[in-house]
Protein backbone atom coordinates (compact mmCIF):
# COMPACT_ATOMS: atom_id res chain seq x y z
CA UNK A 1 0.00 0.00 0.00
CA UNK A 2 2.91 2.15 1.32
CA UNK A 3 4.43 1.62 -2.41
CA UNK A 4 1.47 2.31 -4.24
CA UNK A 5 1.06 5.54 -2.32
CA UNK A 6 4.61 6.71 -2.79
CA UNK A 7 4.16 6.29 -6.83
CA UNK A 8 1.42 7.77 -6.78
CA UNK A 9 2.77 10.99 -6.05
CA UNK A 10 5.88 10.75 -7.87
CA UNK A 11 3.91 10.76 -10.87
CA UNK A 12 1.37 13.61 -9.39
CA UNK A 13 4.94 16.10 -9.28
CA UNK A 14 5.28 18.18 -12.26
CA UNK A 15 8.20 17.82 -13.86
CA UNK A 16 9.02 21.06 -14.84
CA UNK A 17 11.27 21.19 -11.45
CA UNK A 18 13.53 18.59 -12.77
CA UNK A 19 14.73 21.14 -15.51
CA UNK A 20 17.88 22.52 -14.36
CA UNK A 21 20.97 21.26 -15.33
CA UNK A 22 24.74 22.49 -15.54
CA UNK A 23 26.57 24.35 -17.58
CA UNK A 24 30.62 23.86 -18.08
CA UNK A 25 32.36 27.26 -19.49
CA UNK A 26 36.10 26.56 -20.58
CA UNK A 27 38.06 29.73 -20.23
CA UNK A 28 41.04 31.57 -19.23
CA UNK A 29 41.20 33.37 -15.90
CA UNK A 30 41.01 37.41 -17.03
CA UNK A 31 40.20 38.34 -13.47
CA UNK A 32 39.48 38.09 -9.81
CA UNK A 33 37.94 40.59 -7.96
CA UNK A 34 38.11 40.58 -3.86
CA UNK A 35 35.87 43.28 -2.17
CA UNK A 36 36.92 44.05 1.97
CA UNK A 37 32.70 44.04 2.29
CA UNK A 38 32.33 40.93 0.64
CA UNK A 39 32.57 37.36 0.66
CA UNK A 40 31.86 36.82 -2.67
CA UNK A 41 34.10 36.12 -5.27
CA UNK A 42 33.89 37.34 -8.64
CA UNK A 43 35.66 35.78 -11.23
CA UNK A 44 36.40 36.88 -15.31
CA UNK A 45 36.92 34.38 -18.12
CA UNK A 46 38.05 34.74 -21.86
CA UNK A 47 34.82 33.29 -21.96
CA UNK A 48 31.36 34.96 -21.42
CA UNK A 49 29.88 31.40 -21.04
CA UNK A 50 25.93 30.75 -21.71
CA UNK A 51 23.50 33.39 -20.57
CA UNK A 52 21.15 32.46 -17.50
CA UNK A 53 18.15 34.61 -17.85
CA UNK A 54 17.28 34.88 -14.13
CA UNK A 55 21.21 36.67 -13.99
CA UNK A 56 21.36 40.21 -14.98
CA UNK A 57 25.21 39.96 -15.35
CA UNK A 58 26.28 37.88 -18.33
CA UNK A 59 29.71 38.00 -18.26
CA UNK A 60 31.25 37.65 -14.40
CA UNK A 61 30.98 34.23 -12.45
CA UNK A 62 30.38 34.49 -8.63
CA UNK A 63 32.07 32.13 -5.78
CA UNK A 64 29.00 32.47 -3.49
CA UNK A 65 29.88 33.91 0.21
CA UNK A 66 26.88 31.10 0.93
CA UNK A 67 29.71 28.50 0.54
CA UNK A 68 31.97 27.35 3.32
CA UNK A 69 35.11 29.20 3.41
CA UNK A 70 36.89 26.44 2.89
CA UNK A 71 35.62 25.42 -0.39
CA UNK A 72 35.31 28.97 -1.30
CA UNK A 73 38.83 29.23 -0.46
CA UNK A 74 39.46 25.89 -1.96
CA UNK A 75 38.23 27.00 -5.76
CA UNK A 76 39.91 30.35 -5.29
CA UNK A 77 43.41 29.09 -4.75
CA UNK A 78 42.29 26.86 -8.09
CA UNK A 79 41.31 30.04 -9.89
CA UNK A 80 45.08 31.66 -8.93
CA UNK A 81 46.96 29.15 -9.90
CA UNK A 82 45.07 28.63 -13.28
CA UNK A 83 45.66 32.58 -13.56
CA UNK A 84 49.15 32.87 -12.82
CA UNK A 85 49.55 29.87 -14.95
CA UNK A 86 47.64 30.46 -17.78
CA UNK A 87 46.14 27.34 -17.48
CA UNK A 88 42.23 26.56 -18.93
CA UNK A 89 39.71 26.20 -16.07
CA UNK A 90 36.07 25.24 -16.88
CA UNK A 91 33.31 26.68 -14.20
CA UNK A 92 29.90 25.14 -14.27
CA UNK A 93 26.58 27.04 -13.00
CA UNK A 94 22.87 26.07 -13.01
CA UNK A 95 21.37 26.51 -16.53
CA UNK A 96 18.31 28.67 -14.44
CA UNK A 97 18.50 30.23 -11.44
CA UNK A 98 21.06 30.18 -9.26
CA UNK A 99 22.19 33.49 -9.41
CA UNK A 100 24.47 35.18 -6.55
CA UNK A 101 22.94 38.78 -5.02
CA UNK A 102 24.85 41.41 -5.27
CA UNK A 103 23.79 44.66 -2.93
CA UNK A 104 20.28 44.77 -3.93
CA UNK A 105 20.57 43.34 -6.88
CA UNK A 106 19.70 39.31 -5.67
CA UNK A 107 20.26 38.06 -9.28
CA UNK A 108 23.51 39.61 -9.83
CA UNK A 109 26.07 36.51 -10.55
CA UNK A 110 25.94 32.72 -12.13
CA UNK A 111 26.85 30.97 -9.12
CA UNK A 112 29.87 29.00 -9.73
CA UNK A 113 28.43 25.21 -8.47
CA UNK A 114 31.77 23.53 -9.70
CA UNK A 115 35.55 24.34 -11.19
CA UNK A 116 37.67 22.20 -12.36
């Protein structure tokens, strides 16, 4: 019965929430931009990547100040490295949504979810 139940409204959930995906953008590092009233990252490529239309900015990335600062500082030290280097680094971000505020703007930045 239990079973039954549970499939039942698995099917009853629209799908459209199951939409978003990521996006990888390949790119050298241009720049990174630190702000003293900020824990957000913001990050330039030689690559504007794809457009997310819930972000008004289409060309910067954002390493959200929601993320631990470990990881934060984690994918920073990455994003040096591939900078100083010149080395290709691809960032992937939510193909909707997922944007990172920016002073009252609160869908400023794609939201870096992943850099490798």
């Amino acid at each position: 019965m239990m079973k039954k139940l549970l499939l039942a409204l698995l099917i009853a959930l629209p799908l459209k929430g199951f939409s978003a995906y990521w996006i990888d953008s390949a790119g050298t590092v241009n720049s990174i931009t630190t702000y003293s009233g900020s824990d957000t990252i913001l990050v330039s490529l030689s690559v504007s990547g794809t457009n997310v239309a819930q972000c008004t900015d289409k060309t910067v990335f954002a390493i959200s100040a929601d993320m631990p600062e470990e990881r934060r500082a984690r994918m920073y030290s990455m994003l040096l490295a591939a900078q100083a280097s010149g080395r290709v680094v691809t960032v992937s971000y939510v193909n909707e949504g997922g944007c990172e505020p920016w002073g009252s703007n609160v869908n400023a930045y794609r939201k870096i979810t992943r850099l490798r």
